[in-house]
Protein backbone atom coordinates (compact mmCIF):
# COMPACT_ATOMS: atom_id res chain seq x y z
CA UNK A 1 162.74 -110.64 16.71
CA UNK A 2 165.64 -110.43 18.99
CA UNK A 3 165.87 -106.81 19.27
CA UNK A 4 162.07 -107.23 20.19
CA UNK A 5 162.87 -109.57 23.12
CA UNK A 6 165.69 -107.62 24.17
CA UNK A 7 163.75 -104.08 24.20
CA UNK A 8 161.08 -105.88 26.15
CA UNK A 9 163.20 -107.25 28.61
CA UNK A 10 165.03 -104.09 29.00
CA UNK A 11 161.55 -102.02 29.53
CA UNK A 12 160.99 -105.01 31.96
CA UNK A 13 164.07 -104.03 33.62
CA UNK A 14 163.42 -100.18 33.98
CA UNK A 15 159.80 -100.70 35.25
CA UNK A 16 160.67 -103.12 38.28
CA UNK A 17 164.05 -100.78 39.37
CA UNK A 18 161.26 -97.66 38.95
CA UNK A 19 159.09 -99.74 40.81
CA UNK A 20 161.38 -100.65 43.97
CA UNK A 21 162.93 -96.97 43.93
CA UNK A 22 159.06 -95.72 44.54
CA UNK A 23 158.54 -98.45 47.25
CA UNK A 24 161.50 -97.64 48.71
CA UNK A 25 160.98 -93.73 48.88
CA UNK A 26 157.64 -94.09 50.24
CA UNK A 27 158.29 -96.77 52.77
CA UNK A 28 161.26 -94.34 54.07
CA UNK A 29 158.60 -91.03 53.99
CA UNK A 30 155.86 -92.91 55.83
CA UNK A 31 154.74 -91.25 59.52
CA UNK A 32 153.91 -93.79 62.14
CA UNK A 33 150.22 -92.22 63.20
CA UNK A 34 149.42 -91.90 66.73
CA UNK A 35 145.10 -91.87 67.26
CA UNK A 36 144.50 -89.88 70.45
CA UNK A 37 140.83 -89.65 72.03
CA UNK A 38 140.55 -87.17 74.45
CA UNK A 39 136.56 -87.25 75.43
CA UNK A 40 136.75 -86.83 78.95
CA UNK A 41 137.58 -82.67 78.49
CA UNK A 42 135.61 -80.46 76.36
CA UNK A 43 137.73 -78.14 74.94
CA UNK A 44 135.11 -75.40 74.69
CA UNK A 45 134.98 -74.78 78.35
CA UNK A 46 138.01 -75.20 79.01
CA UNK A 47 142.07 -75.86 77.90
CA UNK A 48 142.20 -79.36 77.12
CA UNK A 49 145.77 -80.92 77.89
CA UNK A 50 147.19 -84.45 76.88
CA UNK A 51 150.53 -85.56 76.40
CA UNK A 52 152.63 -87.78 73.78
CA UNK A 53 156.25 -88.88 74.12
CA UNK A 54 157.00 -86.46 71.79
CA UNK A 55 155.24 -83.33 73.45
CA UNK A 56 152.30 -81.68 75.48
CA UNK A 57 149.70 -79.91 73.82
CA UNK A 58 146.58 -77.76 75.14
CA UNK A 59 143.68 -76.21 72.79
CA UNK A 60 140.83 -74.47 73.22
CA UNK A 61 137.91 -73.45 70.99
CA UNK A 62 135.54 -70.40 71.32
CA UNK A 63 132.68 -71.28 74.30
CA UNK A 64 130.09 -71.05 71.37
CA UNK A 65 130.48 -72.32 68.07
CA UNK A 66 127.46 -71.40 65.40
CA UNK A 67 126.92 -72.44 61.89
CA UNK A 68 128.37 -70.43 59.01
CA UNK A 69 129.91 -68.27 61.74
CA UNK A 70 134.02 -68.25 62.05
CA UNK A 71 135.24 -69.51 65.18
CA UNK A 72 138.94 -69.82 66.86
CA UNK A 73 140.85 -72.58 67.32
CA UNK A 74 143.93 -72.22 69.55
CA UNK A 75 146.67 -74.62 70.46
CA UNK A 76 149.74 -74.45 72.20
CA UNK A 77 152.67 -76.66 72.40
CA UNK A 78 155.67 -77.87 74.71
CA UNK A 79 158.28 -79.87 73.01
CA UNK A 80 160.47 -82.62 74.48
CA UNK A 81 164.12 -83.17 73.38
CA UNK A 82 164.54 -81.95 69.74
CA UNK A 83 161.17 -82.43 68.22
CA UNK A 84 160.05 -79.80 65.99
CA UNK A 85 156.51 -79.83 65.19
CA UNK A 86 156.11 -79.19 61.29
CA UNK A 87 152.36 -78.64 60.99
CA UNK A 88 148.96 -78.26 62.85
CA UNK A 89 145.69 -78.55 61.15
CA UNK A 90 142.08 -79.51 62.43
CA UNK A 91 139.29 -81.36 60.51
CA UNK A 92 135.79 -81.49 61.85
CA UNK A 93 133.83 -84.32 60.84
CA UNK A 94 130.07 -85.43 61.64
CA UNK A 95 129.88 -89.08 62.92
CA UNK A 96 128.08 -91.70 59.89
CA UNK A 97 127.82 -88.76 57.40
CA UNK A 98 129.70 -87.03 54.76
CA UNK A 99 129.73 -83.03 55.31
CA UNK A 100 132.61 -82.44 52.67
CA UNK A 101 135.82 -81.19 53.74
CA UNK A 102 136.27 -79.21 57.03
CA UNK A 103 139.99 -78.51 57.15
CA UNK A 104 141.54 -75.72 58.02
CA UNK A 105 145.24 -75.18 58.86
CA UNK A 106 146.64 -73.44 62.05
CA UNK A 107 149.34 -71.04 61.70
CA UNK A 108 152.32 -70.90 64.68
CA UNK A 109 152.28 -67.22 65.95
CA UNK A 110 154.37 -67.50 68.55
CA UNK A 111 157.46 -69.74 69.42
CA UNK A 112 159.56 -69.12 72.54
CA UNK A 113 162.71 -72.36 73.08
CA UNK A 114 160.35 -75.53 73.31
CA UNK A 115 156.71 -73.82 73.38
CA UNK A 116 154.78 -72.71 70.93
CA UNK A 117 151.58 -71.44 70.02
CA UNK A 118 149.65 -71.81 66.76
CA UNK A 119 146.02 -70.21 66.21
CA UNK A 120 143.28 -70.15 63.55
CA UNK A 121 139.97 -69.95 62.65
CA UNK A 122 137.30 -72.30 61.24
CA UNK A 123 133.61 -72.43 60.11
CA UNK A 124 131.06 -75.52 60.01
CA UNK A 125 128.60 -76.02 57.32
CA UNK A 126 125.10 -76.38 58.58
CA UNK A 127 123.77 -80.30 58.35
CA UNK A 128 120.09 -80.13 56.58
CA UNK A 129 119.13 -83.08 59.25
CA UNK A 130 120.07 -80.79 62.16
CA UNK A 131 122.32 -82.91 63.97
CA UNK A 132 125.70 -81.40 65.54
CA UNK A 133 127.54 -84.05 66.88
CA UNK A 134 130.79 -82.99 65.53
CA UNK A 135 134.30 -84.43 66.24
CA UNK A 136 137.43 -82.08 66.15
CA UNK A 137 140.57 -83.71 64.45
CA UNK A 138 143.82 -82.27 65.78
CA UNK A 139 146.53 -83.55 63.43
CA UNK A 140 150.20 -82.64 64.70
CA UNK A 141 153.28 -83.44 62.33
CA UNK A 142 156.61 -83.77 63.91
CA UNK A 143 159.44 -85.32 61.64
CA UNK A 144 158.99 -89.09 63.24
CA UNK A 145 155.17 -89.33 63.71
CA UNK A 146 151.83 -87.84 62.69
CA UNK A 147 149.56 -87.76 65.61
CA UNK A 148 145.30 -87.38 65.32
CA UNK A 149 143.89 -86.02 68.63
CA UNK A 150 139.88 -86.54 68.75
CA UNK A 151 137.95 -84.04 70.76
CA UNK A 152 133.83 -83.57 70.30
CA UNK A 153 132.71 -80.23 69.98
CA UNK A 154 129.07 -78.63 70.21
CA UNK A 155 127.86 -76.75 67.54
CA UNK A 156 124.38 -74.39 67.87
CA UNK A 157 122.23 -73.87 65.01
CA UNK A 158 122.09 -69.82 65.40
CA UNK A 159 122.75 -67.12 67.23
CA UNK A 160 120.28 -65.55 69.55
């Protein structure tokens, strides 16, 4: 019966030190998030700019985006001090509904000192309803902060 109580406590042990390791290693990985709305440019028309402490970005989408037709996405970068930006990747979502996942990640083609450029493509599923207001999610990961710039977009049910 003692060996009992002693395994148990043991196990005990081992599961709380597990416990606060895990705590510990997420708490220490964890990304303060920065939420960014930039409505006031539409970024089909023209480079939309904003800035962060961290760095300036621009992007620009095609001038006509279409259903189940591949568009490009293009964003360039100016970092401040020694920020590196690890990763750029844009979601679409439709505003109070579900269209699955719309992510698609951007690939840096070009990096001169603190500038950079990264570039992809994307493609929207077409909503049975009809509706196309669509938001753009620009998510930009540096090594202190993950930061979510919101920009609408117009989508057009087909080409002419």
């Amino acid at each position: 019966m003692l060996k009992k109580i002693i395994v148990l406590l043991l196990f005990f042990f081992v599961v709380v030190l597990i416990t606060q390791d895990v705590k510990w290693l997420s708490e220490s990985n964890q990304l303060k998030v920065v939420k960014i709305a930039v409505e006031e440019c539409n970024a089909q028309k023209q480079v939309c700019i904003t800035e962060t402490d961290e760095f300036k970005l621009g992007i620009l989408f095609d001038r006509n985006i279409f259903y189940l037709t591949p568009f490009n996405v293009k964003v360039w970068t100016e970092n401040k001090d020694d920020i590196n930006i690890e990763s750029v990747q844009i979601d679409f979502k439709m505003k109070k509904m579900n269209m699955g996942v719309n992510r698609f990640l951007l690939k840096k083609i070009n990096f001169r000192n603190k500038r950079q450029r990264w570039q992809g493509k994307a493609l929207l599923p077409i909503c049975v309803t009809g509706r196309a207001d669509w938001v753009s999610e620009l998510e930009v990961v540096t090594q202190k902060s993950k930061y979510i710039f919101s920009f609408p977009i117009s989508v057009k049910q087909a080409r002419n």
